[in-house]
Protein backbone atom coordinates (compact mmCIF):
# COMPACT_ATOMS: atom_id res chain seq x y z
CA UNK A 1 91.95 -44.61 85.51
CA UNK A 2 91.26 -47.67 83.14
CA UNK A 3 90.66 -51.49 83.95
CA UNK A 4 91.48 -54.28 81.87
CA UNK A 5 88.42 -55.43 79.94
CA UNK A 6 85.69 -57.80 80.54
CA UNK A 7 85.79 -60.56 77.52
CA UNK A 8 82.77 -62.45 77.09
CA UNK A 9 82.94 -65.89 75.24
CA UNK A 10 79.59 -67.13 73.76
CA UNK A 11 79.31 -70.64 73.14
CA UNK A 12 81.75 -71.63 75.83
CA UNK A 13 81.15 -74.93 76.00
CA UNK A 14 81.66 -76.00 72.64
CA UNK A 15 85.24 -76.64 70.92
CA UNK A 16 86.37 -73.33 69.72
CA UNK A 17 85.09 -72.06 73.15
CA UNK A 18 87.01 -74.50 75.44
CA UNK A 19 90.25 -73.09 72.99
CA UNK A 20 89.36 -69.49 73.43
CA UNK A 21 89.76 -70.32 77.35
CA UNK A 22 93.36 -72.27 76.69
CA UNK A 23 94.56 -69.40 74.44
CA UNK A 24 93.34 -66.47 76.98
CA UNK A 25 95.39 -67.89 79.84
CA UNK A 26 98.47 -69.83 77.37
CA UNK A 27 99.01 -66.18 75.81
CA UNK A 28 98.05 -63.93 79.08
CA UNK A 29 95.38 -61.78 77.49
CA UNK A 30 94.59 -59.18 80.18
CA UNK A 31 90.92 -59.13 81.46
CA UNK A 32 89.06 -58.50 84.71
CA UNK A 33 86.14 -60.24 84.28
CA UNK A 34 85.71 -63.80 81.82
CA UNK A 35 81.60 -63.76 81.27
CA UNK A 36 81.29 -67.37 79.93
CA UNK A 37 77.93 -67.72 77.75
CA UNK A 38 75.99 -70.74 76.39
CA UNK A 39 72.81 -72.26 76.20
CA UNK A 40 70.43 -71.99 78.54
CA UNK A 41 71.16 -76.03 79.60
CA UNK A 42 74.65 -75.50 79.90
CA UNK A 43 73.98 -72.88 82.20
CA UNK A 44 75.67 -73.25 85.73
CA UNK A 45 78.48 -75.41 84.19
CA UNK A 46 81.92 -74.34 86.02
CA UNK A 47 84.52 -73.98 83.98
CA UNK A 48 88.40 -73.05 84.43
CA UNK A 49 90.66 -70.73 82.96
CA UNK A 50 94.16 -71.10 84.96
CA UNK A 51 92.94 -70.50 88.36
CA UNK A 52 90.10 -68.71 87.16
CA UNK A 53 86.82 -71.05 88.10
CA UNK A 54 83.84 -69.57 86.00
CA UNK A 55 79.94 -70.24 85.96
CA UNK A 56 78.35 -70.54 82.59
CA UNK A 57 75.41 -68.12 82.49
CA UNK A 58 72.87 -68.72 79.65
CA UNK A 59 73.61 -66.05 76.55
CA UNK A 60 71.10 -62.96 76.73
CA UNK A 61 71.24 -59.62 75.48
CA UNK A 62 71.42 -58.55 78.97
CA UNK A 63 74.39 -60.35 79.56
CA UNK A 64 76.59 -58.25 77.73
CA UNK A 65 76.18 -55.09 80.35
CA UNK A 66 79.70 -53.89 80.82
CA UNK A 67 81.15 -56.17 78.14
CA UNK A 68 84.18 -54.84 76.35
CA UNK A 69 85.05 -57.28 73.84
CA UNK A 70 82.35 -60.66 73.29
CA UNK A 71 83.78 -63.51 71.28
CA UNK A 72 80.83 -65.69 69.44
CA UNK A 73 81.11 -69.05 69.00
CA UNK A 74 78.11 -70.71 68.91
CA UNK A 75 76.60 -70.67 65.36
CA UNK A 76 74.92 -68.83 62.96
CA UNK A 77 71.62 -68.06 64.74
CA UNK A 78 73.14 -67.00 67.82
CA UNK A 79 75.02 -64.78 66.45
CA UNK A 80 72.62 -62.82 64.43
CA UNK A 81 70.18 -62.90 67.65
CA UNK A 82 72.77 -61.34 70.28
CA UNK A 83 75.69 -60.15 68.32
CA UNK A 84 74.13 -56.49 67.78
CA UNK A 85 72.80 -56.55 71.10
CA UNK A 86 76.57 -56.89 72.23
CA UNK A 87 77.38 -54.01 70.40
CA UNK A 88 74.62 -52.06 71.61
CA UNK A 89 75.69 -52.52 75.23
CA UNK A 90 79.56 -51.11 73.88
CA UNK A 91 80.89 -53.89 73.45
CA UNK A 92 83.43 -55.07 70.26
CA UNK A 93 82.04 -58.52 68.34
CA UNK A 94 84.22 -60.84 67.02
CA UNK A 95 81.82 -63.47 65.71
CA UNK A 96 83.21 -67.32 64.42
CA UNK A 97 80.25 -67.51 62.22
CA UNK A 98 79.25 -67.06 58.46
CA UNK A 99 76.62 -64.69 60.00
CA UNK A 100 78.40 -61.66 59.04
CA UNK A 101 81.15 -62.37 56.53
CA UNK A 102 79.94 -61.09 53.73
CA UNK A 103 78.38 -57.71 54.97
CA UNK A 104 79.76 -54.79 53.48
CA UNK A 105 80.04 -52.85 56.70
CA UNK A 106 81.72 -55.81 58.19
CA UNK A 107 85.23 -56.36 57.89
CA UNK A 108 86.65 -60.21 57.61
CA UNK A 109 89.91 -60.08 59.32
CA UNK A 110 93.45 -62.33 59.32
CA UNK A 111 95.35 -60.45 61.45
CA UNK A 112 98.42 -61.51 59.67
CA UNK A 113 96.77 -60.49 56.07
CA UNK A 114 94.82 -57.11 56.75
CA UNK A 115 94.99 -56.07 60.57
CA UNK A 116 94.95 -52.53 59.25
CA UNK A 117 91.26 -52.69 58.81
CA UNK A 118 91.18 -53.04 62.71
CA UNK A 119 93.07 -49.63 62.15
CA UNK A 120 90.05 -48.38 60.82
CA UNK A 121 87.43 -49.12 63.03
CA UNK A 122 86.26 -46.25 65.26
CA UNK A 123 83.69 -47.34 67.37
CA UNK A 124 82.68 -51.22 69.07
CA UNK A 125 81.34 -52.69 66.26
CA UNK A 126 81.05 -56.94 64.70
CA UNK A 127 84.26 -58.21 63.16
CA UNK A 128 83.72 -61.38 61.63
CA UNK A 129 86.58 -64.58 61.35
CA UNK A 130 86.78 -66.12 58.17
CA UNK A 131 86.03 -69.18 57.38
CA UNK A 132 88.98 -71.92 58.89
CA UNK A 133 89.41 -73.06 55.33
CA UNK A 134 90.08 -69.50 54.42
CA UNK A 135 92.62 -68.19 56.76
CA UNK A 136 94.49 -71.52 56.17
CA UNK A 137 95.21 -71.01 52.99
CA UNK A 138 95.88 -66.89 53.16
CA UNK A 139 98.09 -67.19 55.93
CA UNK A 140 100.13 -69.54 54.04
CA UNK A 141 99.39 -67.86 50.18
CA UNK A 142 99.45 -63.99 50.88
CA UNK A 143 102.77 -63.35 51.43
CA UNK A 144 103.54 -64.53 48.16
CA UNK A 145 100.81 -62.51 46.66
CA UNK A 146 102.05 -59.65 48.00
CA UNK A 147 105.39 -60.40 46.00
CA UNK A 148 103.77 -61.13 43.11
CA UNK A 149 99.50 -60.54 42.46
CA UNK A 150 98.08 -64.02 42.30
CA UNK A 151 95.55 -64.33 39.27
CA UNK A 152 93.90 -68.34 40.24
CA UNK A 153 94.10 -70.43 43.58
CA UNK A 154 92.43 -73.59 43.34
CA UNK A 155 92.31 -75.60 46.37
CA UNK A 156 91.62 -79.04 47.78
CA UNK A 157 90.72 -79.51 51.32
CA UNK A 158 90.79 -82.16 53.48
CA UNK A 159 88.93 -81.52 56.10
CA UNK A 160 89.13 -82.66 60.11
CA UNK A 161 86.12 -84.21 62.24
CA UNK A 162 86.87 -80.50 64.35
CA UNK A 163 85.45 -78.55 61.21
CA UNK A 164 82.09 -79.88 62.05
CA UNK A 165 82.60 -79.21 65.99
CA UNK A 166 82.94 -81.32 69.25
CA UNK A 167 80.28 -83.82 68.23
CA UNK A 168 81.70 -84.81 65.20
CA UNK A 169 84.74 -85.30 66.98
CA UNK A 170 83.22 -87.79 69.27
CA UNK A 171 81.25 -89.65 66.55
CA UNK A 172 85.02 -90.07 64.61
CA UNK A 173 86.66 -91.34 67.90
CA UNK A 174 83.29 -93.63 69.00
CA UNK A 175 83.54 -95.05 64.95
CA UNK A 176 87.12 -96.14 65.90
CA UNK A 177 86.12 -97.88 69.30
CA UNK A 178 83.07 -99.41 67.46
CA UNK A 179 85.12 -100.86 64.20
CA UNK A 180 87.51 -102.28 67.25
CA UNK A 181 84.74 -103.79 69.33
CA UNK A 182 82.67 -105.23 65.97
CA UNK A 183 79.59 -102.99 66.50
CA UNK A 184 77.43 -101.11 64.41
CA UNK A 185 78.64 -97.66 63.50
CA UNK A 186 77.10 -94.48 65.21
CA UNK A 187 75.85 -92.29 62.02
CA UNK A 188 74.05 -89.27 63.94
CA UNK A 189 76.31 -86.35 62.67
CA UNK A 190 77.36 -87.31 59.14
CA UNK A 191 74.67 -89.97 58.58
CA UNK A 192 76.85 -91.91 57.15
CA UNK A 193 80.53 -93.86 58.11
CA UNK A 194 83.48 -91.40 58.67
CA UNK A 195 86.07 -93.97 59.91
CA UNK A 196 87.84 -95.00 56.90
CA UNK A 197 86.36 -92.84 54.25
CA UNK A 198 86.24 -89.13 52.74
CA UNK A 199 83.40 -87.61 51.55
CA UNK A 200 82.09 -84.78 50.08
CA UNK A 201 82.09 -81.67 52.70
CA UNK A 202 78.72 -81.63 55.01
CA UNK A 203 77.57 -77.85 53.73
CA UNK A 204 74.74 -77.45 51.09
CA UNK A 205 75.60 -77.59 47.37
CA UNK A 206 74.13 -75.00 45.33
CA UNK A 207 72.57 -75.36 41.80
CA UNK A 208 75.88 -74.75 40.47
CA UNK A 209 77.32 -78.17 41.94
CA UNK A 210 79.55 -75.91 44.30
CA UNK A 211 78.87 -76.26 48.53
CA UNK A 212 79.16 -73.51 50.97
CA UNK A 213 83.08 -74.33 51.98
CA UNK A 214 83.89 -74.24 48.64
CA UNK A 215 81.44 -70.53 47.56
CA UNK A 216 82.86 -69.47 51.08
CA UNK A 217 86.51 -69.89 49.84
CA UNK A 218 86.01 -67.86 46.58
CA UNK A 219 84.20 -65.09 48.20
CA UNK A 220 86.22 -64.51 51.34
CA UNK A 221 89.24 -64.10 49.60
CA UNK A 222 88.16 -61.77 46.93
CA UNK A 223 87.23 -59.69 50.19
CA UNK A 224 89.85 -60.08 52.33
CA UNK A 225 92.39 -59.12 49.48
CA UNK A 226 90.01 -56.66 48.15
CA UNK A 227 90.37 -58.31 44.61
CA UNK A 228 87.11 -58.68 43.00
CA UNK A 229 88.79 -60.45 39.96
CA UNK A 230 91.25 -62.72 41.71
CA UNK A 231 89.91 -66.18 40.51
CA UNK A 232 89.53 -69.38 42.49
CA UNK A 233 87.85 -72.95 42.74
CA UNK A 234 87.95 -75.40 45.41
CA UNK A 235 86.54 -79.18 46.20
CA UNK A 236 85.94 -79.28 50.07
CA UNK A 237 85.46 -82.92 51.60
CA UNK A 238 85.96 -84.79 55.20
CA UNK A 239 88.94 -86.45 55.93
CA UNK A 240 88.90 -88.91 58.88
CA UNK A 241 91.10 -87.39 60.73
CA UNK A 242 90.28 -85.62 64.40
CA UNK A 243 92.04 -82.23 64.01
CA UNK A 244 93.76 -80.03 61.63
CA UNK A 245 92.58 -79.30 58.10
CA UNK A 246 95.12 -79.71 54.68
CA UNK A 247 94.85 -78.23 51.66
CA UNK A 248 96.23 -79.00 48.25
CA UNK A 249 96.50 -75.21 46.49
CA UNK A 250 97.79 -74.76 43.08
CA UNK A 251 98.55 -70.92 42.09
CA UNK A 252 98.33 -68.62 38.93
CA UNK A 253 100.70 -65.84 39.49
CA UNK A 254 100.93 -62.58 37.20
CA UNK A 255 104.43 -63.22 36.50
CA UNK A 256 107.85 -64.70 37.42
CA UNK A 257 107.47 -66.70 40.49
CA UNK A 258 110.75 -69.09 40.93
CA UNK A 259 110.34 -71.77 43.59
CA UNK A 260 113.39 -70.22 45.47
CA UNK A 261 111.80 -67.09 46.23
CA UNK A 262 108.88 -68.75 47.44
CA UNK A 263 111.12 -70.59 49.96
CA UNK A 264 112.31 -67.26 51.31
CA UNK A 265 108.92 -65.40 51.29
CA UNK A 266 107.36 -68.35 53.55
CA UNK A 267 110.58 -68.72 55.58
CA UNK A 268 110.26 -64.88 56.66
CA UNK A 269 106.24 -65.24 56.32
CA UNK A 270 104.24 -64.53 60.32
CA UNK A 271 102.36 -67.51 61.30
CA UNK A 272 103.93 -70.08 58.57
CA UNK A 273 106.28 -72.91 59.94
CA UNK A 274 108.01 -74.50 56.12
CA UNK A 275 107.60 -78.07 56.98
CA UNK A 276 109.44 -79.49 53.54
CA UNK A 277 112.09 -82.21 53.33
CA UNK A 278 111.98 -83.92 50.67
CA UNK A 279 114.74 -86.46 51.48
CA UNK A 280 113.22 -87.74 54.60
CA UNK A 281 109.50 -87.13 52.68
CA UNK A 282 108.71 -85.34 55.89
CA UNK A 283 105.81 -82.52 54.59
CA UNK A 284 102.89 -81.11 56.48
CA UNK A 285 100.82 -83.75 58.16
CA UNK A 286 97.60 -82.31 60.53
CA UNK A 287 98.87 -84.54 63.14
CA UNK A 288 102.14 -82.17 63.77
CA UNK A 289 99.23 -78.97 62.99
CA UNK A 290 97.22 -79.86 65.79
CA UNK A 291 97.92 -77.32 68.54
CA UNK A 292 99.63 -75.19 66.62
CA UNK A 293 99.51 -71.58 66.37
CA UNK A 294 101.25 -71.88 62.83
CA UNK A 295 100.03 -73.10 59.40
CA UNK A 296 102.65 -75.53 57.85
CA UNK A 297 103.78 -75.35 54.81
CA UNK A 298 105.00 -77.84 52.17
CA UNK A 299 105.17 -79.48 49.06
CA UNK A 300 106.64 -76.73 47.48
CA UNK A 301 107.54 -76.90 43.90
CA UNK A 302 107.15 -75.67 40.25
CA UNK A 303 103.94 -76.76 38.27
CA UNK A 304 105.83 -77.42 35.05
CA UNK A 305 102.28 -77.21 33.45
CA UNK A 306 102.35 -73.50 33.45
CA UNK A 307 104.25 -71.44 31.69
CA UNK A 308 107.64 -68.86 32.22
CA UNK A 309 107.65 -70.15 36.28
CA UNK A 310 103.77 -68.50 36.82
CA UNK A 311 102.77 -71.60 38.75
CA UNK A 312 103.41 -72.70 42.09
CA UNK A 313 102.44 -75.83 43.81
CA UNK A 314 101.60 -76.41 47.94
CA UNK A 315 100.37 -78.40 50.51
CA UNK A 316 99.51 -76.43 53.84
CA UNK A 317 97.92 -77.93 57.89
CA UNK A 318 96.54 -75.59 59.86
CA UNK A 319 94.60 -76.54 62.95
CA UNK A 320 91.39 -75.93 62.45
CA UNK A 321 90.15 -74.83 65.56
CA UNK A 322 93.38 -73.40 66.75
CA UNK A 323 93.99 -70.73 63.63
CA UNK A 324 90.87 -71.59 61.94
CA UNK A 325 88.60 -70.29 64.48
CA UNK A 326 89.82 -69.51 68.15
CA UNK A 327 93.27 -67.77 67.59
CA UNK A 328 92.49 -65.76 65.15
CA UNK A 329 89.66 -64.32 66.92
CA UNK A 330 92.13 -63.78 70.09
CA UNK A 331 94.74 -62.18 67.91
CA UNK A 332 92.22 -59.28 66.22
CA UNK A 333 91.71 -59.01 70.29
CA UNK A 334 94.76 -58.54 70.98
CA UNK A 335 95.49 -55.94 68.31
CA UNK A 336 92.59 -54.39 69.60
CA UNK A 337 93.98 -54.36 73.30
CA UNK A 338 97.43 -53.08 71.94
CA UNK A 339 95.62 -50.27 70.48
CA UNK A 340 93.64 -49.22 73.60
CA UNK A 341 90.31 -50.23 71.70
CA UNK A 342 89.57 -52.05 74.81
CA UNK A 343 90.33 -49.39 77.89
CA UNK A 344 87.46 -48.29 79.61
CA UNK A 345 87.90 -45.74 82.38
CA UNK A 346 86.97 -46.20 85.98
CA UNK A 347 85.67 -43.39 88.73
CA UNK A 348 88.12 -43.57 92.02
């Protein structure tokens, strides 16, 4: 007979962790066992899904014994340290870092763009989660590719405090009690002032002049769509705002692309909500995205600077650590579950 499976959620604590937890009892993913991972000094801290109560055990290759399905959250260099130990102990990986993106035995999955490479998989392995910025703007831009191949994407972000995680957060939200109280700003994340200001996004810029968001955009897409030659450029930055990234995205298609049929491809599009009145000027605004499962969509109109109705201007929200990060993961779970990826069978 099979059980349901023990999900393990590494990095726990943090932001995307704390949603993983919401989203596992909101949507009723089955599981017998929730194995909550962190640090070593967040280790004992009880935390609650529903009427689960959980202890946070520090993350250890031995703590993935019995593990079915381990969702990483906590960075980088955890994930490259336990992430194949997880799969060694049989358990499926799907990791919220840029450890793994751009390995070519790793597939970089938006369930609502190319769940059929879950289809593919034949044994527990690491699926990786784009970057937020990423599934953003292919949840809201694919289904229109699909209609007709887009050539260019360029993109603007504007980018939330949650991008950066919980302690960026914090610093945004102390910045707003200091400017009220007269104090001195608290500049330990950003190093600089966030409260009334964008800047350029906090990732390393290249000899090129390009930052990580803004390589990671190009790359990931050319991947996820396998399109090698599909073209795009982006300019990241911080917004001051505490969830819920926009984007700007101007597209190149191959051919005719009227504004109408746009309308109808997003209106019928999974995980898109058309937020577009232009009477009312009501478009998509990160404080509606926040806790949202969809990606709003606006703005939508003809750029009359491209030829024979090839361009196609939009303005997408998409919460950052809702879609960005911890429901995507859950959904590639999910379709994993449906497909009995997940069943182990029990003696008795």
């Amino acid at each position: 007979m099979s059980r349901d499976p023990v999900i393990a959620i590494v990095g726990a604590t943090g932001a995307v962790g704390v949603e993983f937890l919401e989203l596992i009892e909101r949507r009723g993913v089955r599981c017998s066992e929730l194995r909550l991972l962190a640090s070593a000094r967040s280790a004992g801290t009880i935390m609650r899904c529903g009427a689960r109560e959980c202890t946070v055990h520090e993350a250890t290759p031995e703590a993935f014994e019995g593990v079915d399905v381990a969702l990483f959250s906590a960075g980088k260099g955890v994930s490259k340290a336990l992430a194949p130990a997880a799969v060694r102990a049989g358990a499926w990986v799907v990791d919220n870092s840029s450890a793994f993106r751009m390995d070519e035995v790793v597939p970089l999955v938006v369930p609502e763009v190319n769940a059929h490479e879950l289809d593919a998989l034949g044994a527990p392995c690491i699926i990786a989660n784009p970057n937020c910025s990423t599934i953003i703007a292919l949840v809201a831009v694919t289904p229109l590719h699909r209609a007709v191949r887009i050539e260019r994407m360029v993109v603007s972000t504007y980018q939330a405090a949650s991008g950066a995680g919980a302690a960026a957060m914090r610093e945004l939200e102390g910045q707003a009690r200091e400017f009220a109280d007269g104090r001195e700003y608290t500049t330990d994340v950003f190093g600089r002032q966030y409260l009334f200001n964008v800047f350029s996004h906090n990732s390393a810029v290249g000899a090129d002049g390009y930052n990580e968001e803004e390589r990671k955009l190009l790359l990931e897409t050319r991947k996820i769509w396998a399109d090698p030659s599909v073209r795009v450029t982006a300019t990241c930055v911080r917004v001051p705002v505490l969830r819920a990234h926009c984007e700007a995205i101007n597209l190149t298609f191959a051919g005719d692309m009227p504004e109408s049929r746009v309308r109808e491809l997003l209106a019928a599009a999974p995980g898109v909500q058309v937020v577009d009145d232009r009477a009312a000027n009501r478009f998509p605004e990160p404080i509606d995205a926040a806790g949202k499962d969809d990606v709003l969509v606006g703005r939508i109109r003809q750029d009359w600077s491209q030829p024979d109705r090839r361009g196609i201007d939009l303005f997408v929200a998409g919460d950052q650590i809702r879609k960005g990060a911890a429901l995507n993961a859950i959904q590639i779970t999910e379709h994993l579950l449906a497909a009995g990826r997940l069943a182990r069978t029990t003696v008795g």
